[in-house]
C-alpha atoms as a PDB file:
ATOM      1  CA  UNK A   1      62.257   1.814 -22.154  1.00  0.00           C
ATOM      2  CA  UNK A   2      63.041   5.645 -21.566  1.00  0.00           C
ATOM      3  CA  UNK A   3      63.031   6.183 -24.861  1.00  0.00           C
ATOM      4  CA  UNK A   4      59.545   5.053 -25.159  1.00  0.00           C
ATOM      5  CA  UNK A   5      58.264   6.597 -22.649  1.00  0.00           C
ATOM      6  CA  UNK A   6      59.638   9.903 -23.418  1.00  0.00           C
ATOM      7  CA  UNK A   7      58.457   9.149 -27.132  1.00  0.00           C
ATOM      8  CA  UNK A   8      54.792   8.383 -25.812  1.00  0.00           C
ATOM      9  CA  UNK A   9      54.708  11.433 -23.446  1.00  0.00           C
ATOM     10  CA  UNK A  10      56.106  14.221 -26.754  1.00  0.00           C
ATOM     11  CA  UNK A  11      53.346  12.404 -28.879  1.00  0.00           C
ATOM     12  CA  UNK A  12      50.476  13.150 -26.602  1.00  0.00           C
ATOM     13  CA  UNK A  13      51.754  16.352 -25.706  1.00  0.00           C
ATOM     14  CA  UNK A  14      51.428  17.008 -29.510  1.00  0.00           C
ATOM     15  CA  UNK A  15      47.887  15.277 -29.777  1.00  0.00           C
ATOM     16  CA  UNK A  16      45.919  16.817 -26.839  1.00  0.00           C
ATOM     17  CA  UNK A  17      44.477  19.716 -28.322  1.00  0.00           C
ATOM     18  CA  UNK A  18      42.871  17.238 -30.626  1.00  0.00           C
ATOM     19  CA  UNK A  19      41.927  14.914 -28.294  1.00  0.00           C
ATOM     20  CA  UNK A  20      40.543  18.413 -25.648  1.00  0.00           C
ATOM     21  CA  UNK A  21      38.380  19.468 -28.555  1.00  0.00           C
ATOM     22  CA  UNK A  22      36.984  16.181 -29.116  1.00  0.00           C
ATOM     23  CA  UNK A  23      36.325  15.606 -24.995  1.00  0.00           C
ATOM     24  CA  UNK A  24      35.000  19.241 -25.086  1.00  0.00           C
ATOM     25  CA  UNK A  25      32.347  18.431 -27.963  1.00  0.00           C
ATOM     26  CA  UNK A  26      30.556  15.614 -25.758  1.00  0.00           C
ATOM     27  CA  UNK A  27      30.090  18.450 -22.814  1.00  0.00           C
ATOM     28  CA  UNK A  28      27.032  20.692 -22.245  1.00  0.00           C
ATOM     29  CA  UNK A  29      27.778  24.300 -22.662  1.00  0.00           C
ATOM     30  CA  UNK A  30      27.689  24.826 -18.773  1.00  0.00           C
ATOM     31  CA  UNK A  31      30.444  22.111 -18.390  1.00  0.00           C
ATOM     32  CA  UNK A  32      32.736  23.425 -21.264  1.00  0.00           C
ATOM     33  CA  UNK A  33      32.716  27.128 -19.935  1.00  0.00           C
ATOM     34  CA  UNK A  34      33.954  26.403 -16.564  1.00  0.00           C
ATOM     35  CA  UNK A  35      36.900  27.128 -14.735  1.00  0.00           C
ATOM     36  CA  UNK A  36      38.846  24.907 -14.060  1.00  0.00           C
ATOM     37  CA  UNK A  37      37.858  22.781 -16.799  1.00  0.00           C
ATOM     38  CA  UNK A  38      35.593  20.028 -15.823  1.00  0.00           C
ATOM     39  CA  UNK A  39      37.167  16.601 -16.491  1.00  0.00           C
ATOM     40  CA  UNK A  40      34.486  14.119 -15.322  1.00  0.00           C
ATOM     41  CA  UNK A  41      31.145  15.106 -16.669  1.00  0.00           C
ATOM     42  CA  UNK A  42      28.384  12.807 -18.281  1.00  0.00           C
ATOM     43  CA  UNK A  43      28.644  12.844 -22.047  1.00  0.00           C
ATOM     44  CA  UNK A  44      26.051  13.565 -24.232  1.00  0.00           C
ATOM     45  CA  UNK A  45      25.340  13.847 -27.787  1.00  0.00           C
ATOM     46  CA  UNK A  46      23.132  17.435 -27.825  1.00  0.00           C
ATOM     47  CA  UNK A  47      25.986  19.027 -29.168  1.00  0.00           C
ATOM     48  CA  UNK A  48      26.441  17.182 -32.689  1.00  0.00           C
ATOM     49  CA  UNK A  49      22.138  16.833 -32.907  1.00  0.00           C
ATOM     50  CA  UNK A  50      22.344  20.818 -32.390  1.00  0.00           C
ATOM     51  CA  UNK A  51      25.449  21.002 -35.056  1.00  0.00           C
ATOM     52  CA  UNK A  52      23.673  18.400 -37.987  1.00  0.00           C
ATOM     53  CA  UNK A  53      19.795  20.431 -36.873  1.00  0.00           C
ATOM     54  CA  UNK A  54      21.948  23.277 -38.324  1.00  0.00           C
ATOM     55  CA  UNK A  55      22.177  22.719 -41.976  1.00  0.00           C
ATOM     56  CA  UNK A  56      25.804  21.572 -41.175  1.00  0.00           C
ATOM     57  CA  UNK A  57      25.701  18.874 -44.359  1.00  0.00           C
ATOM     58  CA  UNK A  58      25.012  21.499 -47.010  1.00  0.00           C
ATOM     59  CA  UNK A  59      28.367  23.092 -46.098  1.00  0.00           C
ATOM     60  CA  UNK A  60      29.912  19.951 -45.438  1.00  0.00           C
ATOM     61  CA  UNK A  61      28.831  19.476 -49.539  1.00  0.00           C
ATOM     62  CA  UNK A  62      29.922  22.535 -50.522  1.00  0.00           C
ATOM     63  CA  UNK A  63      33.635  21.712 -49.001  1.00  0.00           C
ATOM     64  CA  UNK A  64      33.911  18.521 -50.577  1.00  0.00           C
ATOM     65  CA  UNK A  65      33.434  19.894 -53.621  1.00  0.00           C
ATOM     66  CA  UNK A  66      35.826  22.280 -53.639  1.00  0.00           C
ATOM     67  CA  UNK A  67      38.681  19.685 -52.679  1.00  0.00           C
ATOM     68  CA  UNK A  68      37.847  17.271 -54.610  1.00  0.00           C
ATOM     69  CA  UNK A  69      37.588  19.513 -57.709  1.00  0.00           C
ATOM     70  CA  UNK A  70      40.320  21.389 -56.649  1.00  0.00           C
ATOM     71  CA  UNK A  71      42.925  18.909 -56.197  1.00  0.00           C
ATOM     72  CA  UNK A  72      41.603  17.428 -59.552  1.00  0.00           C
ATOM     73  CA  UNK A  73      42.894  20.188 -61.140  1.00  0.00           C
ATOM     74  CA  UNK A  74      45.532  21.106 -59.332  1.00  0.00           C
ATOM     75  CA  UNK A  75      47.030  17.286 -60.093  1.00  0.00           C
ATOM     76  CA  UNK A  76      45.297  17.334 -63.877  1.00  0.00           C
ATOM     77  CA  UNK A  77      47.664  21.079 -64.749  1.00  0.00           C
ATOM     78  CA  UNK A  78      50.495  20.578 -62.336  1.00  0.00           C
ATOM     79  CA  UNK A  79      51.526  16.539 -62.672  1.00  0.00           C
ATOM     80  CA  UNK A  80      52.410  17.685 -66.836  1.00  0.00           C
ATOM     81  CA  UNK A  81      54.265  20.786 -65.856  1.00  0.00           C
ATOM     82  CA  UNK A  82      56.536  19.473 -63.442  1.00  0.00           C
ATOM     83  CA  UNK A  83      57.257  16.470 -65.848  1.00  0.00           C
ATOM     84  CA  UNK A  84      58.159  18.861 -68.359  1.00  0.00           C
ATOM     85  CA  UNK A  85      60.298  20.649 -65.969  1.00  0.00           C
ATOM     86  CA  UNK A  86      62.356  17.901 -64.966  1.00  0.00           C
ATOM     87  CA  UNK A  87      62.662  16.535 -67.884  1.00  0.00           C
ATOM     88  CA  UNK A  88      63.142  19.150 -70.599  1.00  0.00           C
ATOM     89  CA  UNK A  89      64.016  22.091 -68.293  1.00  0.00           C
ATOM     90  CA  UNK A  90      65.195  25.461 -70.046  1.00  0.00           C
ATOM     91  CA  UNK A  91      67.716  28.232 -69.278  1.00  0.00           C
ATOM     92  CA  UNK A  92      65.043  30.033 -67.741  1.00  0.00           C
ATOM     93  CA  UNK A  93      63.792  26.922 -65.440  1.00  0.00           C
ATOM     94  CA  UNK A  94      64.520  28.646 -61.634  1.00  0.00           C
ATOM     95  CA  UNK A  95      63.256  31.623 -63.084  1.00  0.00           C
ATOM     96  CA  UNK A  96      60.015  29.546 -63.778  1.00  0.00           C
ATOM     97  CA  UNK A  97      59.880  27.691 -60.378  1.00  0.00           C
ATOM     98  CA  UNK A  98      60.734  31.136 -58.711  1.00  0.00           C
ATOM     99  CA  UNK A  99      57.939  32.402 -60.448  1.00  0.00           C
ATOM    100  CA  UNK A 100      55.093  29.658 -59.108  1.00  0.00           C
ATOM    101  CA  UNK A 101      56.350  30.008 -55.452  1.00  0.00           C
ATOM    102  CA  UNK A 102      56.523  33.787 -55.389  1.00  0.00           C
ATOM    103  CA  UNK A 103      52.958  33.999 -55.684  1.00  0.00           C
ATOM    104  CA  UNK A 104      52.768  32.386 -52.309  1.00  0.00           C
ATOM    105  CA  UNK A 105      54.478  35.180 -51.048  1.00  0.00           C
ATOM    106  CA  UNK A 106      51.378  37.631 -51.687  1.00  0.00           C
ATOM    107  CA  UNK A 107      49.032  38.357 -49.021  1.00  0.00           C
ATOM    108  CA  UNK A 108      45.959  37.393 -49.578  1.00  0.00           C
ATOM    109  CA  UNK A 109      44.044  40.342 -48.057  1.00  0.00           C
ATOM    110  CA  UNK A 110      46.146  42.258 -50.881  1.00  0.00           C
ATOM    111  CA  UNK A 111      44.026  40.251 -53.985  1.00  0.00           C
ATOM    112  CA  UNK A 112      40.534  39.455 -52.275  1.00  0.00           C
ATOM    113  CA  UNK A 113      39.075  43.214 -52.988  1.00  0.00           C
ATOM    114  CA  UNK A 114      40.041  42.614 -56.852  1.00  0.00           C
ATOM    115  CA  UNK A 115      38.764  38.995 -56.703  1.00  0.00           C
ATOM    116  CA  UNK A 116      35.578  40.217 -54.949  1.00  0.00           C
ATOM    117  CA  UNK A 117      35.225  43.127 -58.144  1.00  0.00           C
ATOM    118  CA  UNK A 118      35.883  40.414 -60.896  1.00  0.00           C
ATOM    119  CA  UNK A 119      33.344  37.890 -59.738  1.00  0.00           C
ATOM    120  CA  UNK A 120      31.042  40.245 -59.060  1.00  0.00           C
ATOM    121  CA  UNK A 121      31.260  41.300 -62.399  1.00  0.00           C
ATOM    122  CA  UNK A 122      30.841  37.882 -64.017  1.00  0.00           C
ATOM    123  CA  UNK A 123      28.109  36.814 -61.455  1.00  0.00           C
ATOM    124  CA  UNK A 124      30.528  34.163 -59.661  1.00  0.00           C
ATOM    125  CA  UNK A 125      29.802  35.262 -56.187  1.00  0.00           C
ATOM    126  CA  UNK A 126      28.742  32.981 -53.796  1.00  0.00           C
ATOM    127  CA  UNK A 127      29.611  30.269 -56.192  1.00  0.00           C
ATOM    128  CA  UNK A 128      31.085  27.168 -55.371  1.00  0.00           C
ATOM    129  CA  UNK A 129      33.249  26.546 -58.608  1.00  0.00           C
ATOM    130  CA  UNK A 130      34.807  30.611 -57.645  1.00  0.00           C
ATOM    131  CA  UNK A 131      36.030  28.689 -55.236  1.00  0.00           C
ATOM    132  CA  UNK A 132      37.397  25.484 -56.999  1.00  0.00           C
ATOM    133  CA  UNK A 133      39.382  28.018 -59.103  1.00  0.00           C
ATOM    134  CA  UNK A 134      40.727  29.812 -56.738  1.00  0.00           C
ATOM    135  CA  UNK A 135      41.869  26.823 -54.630  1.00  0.00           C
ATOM    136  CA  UNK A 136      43.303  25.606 -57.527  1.00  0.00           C
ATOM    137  CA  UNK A 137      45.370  28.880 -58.327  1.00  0.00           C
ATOM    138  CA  UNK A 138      46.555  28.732 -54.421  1.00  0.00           C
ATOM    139  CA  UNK A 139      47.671  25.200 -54.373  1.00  0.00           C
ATOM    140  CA  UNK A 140      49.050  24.845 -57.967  1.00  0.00           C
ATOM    141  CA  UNK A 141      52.412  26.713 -57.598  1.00  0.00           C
ATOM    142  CA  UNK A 142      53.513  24.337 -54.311  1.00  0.00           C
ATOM    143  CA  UNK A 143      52.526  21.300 -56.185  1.00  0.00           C
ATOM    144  CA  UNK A 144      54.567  22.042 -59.315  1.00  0.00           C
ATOM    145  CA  UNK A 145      57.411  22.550 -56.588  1.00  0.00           C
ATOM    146  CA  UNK A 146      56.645  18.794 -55.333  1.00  0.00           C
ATOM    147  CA  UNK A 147      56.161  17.200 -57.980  1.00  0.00           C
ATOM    148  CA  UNK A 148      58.938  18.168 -59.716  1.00  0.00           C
ATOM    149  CA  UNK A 149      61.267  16.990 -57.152  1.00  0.00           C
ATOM    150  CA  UNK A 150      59.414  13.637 -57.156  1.00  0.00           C
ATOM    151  CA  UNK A 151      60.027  13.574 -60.892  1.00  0.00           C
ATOM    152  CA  UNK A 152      63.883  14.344 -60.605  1.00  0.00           C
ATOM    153  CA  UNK A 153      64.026  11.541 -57.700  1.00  0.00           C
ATOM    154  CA  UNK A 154      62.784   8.471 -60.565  1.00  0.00           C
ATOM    155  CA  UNK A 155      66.732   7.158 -62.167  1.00  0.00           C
ATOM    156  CA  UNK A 156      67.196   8.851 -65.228  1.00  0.00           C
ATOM    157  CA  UNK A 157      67.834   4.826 -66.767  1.00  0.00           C
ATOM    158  CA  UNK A 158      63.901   4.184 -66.490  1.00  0.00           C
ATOM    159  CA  UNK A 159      63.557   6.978 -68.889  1.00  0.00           C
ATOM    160  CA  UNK A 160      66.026   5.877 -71.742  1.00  0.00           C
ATOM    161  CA  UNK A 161      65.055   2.536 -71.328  1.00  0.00           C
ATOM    162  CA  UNK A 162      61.153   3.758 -71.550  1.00  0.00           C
ATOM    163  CA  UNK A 163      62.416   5.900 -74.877  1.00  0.00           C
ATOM    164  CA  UNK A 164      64.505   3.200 -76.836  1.00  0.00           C
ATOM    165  CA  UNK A 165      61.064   0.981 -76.727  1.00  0.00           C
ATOM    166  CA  UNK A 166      59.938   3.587 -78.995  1.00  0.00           C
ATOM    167  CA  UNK A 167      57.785   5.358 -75.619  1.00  0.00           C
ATOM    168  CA  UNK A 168      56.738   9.251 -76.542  1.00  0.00           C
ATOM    169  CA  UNK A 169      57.417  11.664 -73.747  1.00  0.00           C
ATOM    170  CA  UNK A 170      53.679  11.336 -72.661  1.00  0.00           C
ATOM    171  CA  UNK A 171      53.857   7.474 -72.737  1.00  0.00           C
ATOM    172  CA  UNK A 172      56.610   7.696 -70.866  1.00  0.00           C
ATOM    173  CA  UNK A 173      54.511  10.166 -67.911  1.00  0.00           C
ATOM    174  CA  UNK A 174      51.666   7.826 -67.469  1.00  0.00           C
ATOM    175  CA  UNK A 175      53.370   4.196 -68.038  1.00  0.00           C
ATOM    176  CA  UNK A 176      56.108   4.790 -66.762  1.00  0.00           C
ATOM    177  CA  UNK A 177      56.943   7.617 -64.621  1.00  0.00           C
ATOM    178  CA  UNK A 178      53.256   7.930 -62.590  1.00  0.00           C
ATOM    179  CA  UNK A 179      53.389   4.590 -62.010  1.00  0.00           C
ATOM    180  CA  UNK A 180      56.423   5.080 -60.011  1.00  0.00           C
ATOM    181  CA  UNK A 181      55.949   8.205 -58.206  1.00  0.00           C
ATOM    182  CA  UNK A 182      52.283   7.499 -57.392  1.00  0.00           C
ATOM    183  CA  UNK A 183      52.862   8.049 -53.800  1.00  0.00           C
ATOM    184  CA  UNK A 184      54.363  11.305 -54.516  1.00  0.00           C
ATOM    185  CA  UNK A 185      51.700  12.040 -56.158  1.00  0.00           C
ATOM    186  CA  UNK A 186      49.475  10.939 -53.498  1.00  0.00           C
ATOM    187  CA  UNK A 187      50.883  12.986 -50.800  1.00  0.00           C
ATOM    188  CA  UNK A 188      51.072  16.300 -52.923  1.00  0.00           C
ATOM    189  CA  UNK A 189      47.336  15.430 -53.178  1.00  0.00           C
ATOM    190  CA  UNK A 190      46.870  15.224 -49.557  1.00  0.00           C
ATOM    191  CA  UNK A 191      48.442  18.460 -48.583  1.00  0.00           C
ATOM    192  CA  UNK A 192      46.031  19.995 -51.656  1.00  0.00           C
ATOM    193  CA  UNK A 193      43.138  18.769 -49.600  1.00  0.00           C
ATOM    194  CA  UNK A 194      44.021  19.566 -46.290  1.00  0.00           C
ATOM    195  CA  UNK A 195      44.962  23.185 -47.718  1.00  0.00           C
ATOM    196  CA  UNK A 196      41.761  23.415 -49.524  1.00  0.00           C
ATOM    197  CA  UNK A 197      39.708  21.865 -46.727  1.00  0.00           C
ATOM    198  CA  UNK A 198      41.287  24.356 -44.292  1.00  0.00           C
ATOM    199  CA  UNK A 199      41.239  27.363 -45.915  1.00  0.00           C
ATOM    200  CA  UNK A 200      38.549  30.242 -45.063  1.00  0.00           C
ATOM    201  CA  UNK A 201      39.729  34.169 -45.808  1.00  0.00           C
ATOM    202  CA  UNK A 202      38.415  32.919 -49.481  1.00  0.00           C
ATOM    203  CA  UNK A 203      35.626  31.291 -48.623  1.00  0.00           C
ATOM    204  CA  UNK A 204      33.825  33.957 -45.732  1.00  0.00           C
ATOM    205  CA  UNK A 205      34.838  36.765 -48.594  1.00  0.00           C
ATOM    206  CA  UNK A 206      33.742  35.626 -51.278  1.00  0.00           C
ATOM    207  CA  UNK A 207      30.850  33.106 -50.593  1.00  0.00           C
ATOM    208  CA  UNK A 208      27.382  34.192 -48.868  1.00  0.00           C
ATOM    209  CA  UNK A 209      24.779  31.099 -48.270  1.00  0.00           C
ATOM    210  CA  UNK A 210      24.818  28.975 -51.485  1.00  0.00           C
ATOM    211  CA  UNK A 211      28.767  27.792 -51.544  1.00  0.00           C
ATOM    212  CA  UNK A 212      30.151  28.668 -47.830  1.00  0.00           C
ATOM    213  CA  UNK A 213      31.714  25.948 -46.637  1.00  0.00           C
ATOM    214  CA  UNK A 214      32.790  24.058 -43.466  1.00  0.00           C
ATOM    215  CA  UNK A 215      34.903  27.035 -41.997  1.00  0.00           C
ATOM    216  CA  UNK A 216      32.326  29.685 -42.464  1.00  0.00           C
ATOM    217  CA  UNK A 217      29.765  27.443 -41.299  1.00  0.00           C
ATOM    218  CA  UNK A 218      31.881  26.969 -37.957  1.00  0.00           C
ATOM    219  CA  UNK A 219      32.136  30.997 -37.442  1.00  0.00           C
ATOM    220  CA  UNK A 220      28.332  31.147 -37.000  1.00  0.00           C
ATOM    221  CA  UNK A 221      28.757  29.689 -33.370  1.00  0.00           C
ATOM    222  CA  UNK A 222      30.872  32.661 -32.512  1.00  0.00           C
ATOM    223  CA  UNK A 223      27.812  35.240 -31.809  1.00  0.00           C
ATOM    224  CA  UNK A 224      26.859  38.350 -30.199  1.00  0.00           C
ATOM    225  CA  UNK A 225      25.527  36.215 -27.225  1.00  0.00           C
ATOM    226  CA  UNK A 226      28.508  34.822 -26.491  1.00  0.00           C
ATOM    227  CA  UNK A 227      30.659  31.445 -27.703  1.00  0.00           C
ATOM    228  CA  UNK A 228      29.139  28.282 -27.965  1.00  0.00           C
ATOM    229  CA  UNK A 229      32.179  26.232 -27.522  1.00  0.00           C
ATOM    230  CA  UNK A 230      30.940  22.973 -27.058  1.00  0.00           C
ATOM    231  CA  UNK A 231      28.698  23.297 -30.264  1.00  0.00           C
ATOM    232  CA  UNK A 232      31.765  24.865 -32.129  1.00  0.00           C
ATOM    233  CA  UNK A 233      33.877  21.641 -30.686  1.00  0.00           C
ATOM    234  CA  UNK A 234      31.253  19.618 -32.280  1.00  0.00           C
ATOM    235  CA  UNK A 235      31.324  21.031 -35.646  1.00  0.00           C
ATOM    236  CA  UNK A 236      35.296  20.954 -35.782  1.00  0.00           C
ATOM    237  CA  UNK A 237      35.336  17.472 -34.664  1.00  0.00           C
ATOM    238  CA  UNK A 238      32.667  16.709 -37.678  1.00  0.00           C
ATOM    239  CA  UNK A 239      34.606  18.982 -40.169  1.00  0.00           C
ATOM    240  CA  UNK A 240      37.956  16.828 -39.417  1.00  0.00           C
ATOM    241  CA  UNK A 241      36.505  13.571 -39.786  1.00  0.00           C
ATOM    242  CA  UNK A 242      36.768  13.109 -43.708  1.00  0.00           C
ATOM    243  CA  UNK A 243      40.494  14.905 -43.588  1.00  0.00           C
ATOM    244  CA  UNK A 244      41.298  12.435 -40.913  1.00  0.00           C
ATOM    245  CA  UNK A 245      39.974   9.568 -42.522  1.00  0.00           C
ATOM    246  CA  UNK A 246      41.524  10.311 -45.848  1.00  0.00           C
ATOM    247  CA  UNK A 247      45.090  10.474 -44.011  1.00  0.00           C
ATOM    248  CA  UNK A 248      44.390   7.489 -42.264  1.00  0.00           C
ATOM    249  CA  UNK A 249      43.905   5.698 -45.178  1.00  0.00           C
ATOM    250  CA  UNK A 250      46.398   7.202 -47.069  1.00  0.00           C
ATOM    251  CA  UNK A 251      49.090   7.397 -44.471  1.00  0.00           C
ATOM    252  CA  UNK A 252      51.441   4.858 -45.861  1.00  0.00           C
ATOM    253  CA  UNK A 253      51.352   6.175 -49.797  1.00  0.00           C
ATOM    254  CA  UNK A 254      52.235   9.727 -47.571  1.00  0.00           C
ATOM    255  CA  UNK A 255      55.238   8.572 -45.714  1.00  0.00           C
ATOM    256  CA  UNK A 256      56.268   7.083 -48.675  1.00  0.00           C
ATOM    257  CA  UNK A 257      55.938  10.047 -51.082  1.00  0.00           C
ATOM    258  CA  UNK A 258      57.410  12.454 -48.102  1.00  0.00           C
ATOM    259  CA  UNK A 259      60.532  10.438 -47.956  1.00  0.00           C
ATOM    260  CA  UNK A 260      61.012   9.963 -51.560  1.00  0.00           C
ATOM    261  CA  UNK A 261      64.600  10.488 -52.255  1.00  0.00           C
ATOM    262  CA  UNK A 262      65.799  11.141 -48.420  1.00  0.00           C
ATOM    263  CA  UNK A 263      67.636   7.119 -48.598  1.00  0.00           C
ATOM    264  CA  UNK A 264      69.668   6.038 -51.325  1.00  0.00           C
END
């Protein structure tokens, strides 16, 4: 019964700044600015009517096409790469690996001038599918990494027996081994969204009116007359519904593919 109780308390502990912004987003502005904050107050709606009055779906468009795209690719380049590195891997295969994850290690405040210079130059600014490629490019090398080790976790016997049918190393990727790893391949997928959802430095750079997305869109409540936090509540509750959803529905191929492997 402890246990519980104690297991209840950490969770919500963990979970209140969600459930704070939500609360806040059904305040007036008055009743989200004060100090101490105001815990019985009559709800209202104003705030989302003001977010949605604010061209809020156009960016909410513009996101969803980026992640969805995005991940696409990401799943369409990486899921063949990290077959062939698990299955055919070379003297040179860390080297390889090392490679993809070391360009995670680059600030990206050190590549967004040059980024900025080469759209420009191919009139790709403020374009949505700048975006989709560069989200793609950013996610890629961490889903090679998981992938991979979902590949290496499927028994080397479902291979061979796969191959003495007469299966060809691609048969074998989409009859046999996808079909097996699918919820690997469904969490990588995930964390591709939620990174691509998420991300801004990229977007606020490189995007003006036509392709800014949910994050920029969110900034323009931070203004020179002050912060409109219960409108800004609003808009992050709205711009976490179709992550949250997603998860939601997708929770059990996640804990699945996340604990791939960790029982024998």
């Amino acid at each position: 019964m402890a246990l519980t109780v104690l297991t209840w308390a950490i969770g919500l502990v963990f979970v209140s700044p969600a459930l704070w912004l939500v609360l806040t987003a059904f305040k007036q502005e008055g009743d989200a600015a004060t100090t101490p904050p105001k815990l019985f107050f009559e709800p209202t709606l104003e705030q989302f009517e003001a977010v949605l009055a604010a061209d809020f779906l156009p960016y909410l468009g513009n996101s969803v096409i980026a992640t969805l795209a995005s991940t696409a690719l990401v799943l369409v380049l990486g899921v063949p790469a990290a077959y062939a590195l698990s299955i055919r891997p070379v003297k040179r295969t860390q080297d390889v690996l090392f490679f993809f994850i070391s360009t995670k290690m680059l600030p990206v405040v050190a590549v967004v001038v040059p980024l900025y210079v080469a759209a420009a130059e191919v009139a790709m600014l403020d374009n949505i599918w700048t975006l989709v490629v560069l989200y793609t490019a950013m996610n890629l090398p961490i889903a090679v990494w998981m992938l991979r080790s979902f590949f290496l976790e499927v028994p080397k016997g479902v291979i061979e027996a796969a191959q003495l049918e007469g299966a060809s190393l691609p048969r074998v990727l989409w009859s046999v081994m996808l079909p097996v790893m699918a919820p690997g391949v469904a969490a990588t997928a995930l964390i591709c969204m939620i990174f691509s959802w998420n991300e801004f430095f990229f977007a606020v750079n490189l995007t003006a009116v036509q392709a800014a997305t949910v994050p920029v869109f969110m900034v323009g409540f931070i203004t020179s007359e002050g912060l409109f936090l219960a409108q800004l509540c609003a808009a992050a509750t709205l711009a976490s519904l179709p992550i949250v959803i997603v998860g939601w529905i997708a929770q059990r191929q996640l804990v699945r593919g996340l604990s791939m492997g960790a029982v024998k």
